[in-house]
PDB file of N, CA and C in Angstrom:
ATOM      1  N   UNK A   1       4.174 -43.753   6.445  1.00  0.00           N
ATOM      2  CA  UNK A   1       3.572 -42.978   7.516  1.00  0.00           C
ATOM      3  C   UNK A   1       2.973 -41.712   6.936  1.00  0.00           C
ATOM      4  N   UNK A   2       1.902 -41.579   7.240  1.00  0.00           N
ATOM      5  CA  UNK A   2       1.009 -39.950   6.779  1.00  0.00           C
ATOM      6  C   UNK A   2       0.857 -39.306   7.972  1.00  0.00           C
ATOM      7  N   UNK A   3       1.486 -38.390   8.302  1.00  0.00           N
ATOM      8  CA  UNK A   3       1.670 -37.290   8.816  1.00  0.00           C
ATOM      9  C   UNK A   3      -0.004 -36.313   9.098  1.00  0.00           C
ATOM     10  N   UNK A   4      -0.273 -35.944   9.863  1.00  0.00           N
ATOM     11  CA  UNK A   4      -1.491 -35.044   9.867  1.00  0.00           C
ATOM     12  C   UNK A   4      -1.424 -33.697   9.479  1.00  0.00           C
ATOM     13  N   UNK A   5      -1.616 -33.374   8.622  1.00  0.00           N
ATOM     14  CA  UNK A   5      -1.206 -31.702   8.227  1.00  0.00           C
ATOM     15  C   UNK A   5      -1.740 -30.807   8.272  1.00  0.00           C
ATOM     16  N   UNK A   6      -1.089 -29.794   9.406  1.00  0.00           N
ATOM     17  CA  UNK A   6      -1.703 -28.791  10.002  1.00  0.00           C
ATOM     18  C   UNK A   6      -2.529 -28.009   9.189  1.00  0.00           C
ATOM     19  N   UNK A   7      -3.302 -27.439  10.041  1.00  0.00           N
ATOM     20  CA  UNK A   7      -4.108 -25.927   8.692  1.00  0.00           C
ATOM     21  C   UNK A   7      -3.367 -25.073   8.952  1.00  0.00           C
ATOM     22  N   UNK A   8      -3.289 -24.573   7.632  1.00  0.00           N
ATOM     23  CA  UNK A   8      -2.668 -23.572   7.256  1.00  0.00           C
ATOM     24  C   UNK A   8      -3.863 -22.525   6.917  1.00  0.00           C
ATOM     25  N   UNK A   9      -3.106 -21.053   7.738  1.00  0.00           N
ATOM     26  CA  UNK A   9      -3.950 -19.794   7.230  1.00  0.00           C
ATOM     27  C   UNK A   9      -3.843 -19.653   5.801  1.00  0.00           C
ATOM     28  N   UNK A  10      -4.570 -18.934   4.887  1.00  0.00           N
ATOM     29  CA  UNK A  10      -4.121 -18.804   3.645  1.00  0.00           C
ATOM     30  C   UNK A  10      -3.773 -17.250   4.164  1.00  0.00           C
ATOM     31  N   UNK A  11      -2.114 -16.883   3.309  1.00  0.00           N
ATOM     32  CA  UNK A  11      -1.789 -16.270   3.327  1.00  0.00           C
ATOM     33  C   UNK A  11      -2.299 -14.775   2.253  1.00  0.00           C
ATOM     34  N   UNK A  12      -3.150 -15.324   1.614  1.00  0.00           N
ATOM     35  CA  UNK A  12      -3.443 -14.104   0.538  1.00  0.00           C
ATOM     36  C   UNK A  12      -4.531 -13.138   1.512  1.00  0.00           C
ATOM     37  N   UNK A  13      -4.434 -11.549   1.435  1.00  0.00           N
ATOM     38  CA  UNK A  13      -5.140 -10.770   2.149  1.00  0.00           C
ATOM     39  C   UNK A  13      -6.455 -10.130   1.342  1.00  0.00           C
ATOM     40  N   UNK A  14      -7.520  -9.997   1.796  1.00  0.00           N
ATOM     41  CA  UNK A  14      -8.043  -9.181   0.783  1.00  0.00           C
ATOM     42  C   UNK A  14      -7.649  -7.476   0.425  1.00  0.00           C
ATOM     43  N   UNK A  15      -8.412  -6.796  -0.377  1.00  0.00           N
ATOM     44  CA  UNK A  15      -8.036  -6.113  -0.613  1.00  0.00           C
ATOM     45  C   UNK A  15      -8.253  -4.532   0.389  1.00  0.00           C
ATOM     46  N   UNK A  16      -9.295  -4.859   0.949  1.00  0.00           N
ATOM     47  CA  UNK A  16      -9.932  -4.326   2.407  1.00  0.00           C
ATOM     48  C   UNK A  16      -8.354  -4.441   3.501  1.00  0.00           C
ATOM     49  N   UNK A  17      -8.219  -5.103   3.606  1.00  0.00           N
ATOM     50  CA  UNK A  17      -7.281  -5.778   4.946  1.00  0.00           C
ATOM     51  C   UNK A  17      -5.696  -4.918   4.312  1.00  0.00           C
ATOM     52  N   UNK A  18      -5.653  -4.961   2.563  1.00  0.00           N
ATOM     53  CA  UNK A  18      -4.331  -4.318   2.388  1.00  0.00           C
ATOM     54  C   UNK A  18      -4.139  -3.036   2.651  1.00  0.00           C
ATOM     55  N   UNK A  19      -5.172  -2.406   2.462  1.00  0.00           N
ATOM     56  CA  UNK A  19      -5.900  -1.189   2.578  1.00  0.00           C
ATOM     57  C   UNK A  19      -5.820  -0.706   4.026  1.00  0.00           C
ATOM     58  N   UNK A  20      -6.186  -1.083   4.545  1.00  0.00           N
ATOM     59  CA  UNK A  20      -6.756  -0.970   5.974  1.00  0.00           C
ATOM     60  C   UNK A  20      -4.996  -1.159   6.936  1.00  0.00           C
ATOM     61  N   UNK A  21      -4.532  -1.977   6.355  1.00  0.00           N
ATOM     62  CA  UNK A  21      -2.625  -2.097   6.667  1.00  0.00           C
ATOM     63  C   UNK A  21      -1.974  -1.071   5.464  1.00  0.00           C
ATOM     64  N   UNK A  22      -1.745  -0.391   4.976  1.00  0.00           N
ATOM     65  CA  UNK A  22      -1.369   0.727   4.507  1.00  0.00           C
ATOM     66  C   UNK A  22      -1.487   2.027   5.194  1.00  0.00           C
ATOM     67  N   UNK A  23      -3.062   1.849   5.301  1.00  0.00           N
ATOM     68  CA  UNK A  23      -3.042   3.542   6.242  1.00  0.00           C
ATOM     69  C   UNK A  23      -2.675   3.101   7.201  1.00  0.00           C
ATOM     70  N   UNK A  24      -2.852   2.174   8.229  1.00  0.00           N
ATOM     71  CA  UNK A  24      -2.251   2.044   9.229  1.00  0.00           C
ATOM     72  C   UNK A  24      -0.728   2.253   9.764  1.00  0.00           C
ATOM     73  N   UNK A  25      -0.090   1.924   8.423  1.00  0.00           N
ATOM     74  CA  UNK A  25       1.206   2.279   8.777  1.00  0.00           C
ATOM     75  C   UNK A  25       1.784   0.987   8.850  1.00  0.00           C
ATOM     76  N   UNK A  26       1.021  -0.249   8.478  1.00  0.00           N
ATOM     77  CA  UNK A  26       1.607  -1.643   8.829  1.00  0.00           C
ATOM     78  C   UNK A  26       2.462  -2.098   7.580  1.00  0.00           C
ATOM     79  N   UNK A  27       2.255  -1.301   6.476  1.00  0.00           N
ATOM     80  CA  UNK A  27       3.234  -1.897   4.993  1.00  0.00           C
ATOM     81  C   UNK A  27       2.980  -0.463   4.529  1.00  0.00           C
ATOM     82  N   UNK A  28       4.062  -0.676   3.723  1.00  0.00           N
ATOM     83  CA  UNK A  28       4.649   0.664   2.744  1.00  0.00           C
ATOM     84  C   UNK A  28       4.671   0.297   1.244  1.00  0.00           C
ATOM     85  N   UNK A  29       3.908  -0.415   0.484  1.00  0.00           N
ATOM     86  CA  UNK A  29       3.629  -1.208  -0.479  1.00  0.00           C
ATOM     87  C   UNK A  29       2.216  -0.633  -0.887  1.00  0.00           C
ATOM     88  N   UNK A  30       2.948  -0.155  -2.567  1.00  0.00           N
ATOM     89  CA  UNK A  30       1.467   0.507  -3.302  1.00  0.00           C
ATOM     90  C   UNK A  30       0.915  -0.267  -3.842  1.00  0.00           C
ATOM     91  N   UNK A  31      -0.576  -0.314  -3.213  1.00  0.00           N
ATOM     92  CA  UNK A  31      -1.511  -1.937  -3.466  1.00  0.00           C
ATOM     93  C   UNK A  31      -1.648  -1.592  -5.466  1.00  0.00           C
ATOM     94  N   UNK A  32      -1.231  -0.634  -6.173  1.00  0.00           N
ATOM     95  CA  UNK A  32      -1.349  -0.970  -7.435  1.00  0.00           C
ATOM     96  C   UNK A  32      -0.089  -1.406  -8.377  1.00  0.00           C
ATOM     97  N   UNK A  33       1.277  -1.004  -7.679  1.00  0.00           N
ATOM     98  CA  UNK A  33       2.407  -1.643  -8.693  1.00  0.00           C
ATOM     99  C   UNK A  33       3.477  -2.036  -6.983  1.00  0.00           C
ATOM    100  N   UNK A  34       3.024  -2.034  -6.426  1.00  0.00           N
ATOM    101  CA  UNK A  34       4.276  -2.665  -5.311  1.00  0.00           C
ATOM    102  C   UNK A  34       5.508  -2.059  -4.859  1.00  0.00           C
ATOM    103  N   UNK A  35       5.399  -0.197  -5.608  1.00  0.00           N
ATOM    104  CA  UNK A  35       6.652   0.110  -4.821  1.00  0.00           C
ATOM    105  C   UNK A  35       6.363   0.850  -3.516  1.00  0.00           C
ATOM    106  N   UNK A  36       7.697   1.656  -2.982  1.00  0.00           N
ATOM    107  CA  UNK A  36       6.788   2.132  -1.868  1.00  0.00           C
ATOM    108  C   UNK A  36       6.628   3.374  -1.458  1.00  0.00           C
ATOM    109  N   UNK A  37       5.250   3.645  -0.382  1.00  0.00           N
ATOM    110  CA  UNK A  37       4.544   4.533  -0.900  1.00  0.00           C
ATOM    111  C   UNK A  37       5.024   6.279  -0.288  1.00  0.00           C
ATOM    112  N   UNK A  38       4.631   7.187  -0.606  1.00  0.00           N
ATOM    113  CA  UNK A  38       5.541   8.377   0.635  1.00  0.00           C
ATOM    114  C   UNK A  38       4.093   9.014   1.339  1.00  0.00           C
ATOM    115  N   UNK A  39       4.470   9.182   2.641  1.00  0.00           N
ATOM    116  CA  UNK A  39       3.405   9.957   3.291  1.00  0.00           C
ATOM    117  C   UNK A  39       3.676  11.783   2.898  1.00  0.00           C
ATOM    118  N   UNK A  40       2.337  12.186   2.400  1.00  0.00           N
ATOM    119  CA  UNK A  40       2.009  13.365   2.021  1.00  0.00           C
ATOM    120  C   UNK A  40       1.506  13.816   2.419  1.00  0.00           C
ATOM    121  N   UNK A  41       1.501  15.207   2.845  1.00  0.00           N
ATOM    122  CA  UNK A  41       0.198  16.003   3.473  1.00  0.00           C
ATOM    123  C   UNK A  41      -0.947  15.365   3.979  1.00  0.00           C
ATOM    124  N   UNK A  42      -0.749  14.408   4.837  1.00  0.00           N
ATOM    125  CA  UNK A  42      -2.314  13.071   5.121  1.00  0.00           C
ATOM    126  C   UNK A  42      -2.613  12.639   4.744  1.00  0.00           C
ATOM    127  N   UNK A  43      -2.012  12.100   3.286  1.00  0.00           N
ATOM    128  CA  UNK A  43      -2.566  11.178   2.248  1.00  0.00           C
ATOM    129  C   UNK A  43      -1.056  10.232   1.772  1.00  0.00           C
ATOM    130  N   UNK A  44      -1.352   8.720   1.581  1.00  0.00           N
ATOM    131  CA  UNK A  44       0.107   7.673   0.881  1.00  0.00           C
ATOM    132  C   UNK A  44      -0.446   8.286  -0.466  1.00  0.00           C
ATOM    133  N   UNK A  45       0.965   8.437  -1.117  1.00  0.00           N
ATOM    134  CA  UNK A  45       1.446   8.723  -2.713  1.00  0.00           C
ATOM    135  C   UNK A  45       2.403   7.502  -3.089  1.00  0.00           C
ATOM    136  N   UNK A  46       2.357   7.035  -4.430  1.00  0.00           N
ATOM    137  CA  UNK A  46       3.129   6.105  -5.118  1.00  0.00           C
ATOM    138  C   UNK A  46       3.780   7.427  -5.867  1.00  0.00           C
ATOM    139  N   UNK A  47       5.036   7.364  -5.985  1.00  0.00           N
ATOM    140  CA  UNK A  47       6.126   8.446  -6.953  1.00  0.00           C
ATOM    141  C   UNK A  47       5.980   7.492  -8.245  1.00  0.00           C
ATOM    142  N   UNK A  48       5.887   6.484  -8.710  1.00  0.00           N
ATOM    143  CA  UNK A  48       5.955   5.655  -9.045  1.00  0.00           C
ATOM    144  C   UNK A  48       4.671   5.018 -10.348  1.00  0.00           C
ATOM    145  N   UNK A  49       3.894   5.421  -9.777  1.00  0.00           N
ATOM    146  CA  UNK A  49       2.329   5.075 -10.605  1.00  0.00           C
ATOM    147  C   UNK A  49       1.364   6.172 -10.260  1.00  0.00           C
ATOM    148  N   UNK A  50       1.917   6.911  -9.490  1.00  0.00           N
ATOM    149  CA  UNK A  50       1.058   8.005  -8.934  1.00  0.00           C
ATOM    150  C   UNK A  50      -0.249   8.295  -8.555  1.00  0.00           C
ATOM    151  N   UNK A  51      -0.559   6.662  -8.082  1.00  0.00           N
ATOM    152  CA  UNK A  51      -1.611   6.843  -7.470  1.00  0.00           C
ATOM    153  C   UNK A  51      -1.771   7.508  -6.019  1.00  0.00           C
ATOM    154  N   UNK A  52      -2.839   7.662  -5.579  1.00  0.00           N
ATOM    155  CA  UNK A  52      -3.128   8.623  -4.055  1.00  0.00           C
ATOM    156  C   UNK A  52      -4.419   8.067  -3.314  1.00  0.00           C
ATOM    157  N   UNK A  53      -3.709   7.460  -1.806  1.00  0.00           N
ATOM    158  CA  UNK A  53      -4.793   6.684  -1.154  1.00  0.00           C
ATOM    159  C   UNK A  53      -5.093   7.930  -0.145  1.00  0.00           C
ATOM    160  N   UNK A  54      -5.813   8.045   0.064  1.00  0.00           N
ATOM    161  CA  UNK A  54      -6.135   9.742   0.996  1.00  0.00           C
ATOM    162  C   UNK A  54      -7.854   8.966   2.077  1.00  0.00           C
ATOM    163  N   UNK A  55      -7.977   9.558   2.924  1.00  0.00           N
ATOM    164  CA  UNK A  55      -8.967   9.675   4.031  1.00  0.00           C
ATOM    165  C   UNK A  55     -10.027  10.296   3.525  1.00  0.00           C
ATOM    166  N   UNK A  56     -11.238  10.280   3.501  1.00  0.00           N
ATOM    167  CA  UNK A  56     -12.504  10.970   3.049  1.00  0.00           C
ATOM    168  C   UNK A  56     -11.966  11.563   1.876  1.00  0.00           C
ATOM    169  N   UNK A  57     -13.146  12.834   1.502  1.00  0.00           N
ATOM    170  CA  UNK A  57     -13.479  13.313   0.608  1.00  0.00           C
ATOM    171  C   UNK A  57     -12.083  14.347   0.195  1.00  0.00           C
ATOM    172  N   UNK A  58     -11.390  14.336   1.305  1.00  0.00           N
ATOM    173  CA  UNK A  58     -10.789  15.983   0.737  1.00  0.00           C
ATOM    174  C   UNK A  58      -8.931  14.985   0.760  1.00  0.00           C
ATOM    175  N   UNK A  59      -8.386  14.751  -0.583  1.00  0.00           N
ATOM    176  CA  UNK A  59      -7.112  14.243  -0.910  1.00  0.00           C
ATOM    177  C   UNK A  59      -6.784  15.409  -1.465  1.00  0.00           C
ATOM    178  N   UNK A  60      -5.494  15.686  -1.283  1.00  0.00           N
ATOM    179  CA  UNK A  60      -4.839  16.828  -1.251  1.00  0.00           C
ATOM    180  C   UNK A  60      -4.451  16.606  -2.770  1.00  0.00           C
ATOM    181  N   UNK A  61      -3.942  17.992  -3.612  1.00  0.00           N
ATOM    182  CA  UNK A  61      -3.533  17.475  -4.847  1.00  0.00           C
ATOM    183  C   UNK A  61      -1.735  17.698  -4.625  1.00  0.00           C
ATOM    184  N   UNK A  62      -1.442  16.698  -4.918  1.00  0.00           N
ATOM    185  CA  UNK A  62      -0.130  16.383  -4.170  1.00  0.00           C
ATOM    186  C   UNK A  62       0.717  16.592  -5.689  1.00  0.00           C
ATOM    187  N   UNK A  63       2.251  17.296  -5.386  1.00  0.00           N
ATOM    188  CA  UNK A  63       2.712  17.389  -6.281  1.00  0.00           C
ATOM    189  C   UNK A  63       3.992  15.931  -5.798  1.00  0.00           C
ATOM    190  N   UNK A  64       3.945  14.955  -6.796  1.00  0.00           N
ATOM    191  CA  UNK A  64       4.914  14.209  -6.128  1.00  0.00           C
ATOM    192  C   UNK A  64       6.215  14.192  -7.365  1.00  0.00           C
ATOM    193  N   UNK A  65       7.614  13.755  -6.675  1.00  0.00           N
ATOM    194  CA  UNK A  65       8.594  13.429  -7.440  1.00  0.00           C
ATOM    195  C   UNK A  65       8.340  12.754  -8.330  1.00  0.00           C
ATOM    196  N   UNK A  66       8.703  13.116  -9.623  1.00  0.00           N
ATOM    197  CA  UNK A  66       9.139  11.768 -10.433  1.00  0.00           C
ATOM    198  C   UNK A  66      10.375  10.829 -10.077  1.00  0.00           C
ATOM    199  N   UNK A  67      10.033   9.798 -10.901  1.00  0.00           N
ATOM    200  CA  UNK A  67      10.888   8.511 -10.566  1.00  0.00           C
ATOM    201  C   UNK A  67      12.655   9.197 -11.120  1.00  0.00           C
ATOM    202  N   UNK A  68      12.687   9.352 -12.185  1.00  0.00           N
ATOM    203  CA  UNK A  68      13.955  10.022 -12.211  1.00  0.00           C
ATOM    204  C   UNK A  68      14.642  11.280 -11.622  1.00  0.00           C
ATOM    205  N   UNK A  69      13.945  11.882 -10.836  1.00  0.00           N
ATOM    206  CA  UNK A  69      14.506  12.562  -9.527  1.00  0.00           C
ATOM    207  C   UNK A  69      14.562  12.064  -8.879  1.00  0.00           C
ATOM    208  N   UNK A  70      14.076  11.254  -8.154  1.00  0.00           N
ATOM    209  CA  UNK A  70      14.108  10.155  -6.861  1.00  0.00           C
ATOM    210  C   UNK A  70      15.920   9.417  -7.315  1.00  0.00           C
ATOM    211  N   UNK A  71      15.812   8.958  -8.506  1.00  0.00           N
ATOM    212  CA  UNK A  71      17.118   7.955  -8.640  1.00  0.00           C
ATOM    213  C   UNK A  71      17.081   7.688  -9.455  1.00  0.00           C
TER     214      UNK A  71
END
């Protein structure tokens, strides 16, 4: 018996859509190493890789923890 097999969404997001669910507030996952991210002065910070996803032109220069202060 062969079964009909549903469609499946593909689960992979682009990189727009990860983006766009980050600032939103929908995942806490730094789209460059996967840990997670801290809200800063209006801008997500990775403590971690230290990258900074910020709104327009003006990203704050954020002083963030290092990883061995954190834990």
């Amino acid at each position: 018996m062969n079964a009909a097999a549903p469609n499946l969404a593909p689960l992979n997001r682009t990189l727009d859509q990860e983006l766009a669910a980050l600032v939103r507030g929908a995942s806490f996952e730094c789209l460059v190493c996967g840990e997670f991210v801290l809200h800063v002065h209006g801008a997500l910070a990775c403590p971690e890789c230290r990258s900074i996803v910020g709104e327009g032109q003006n990203v704050p220069d954020v002083e963030l923890p290092s990883v061995e202060q954190a834990g």
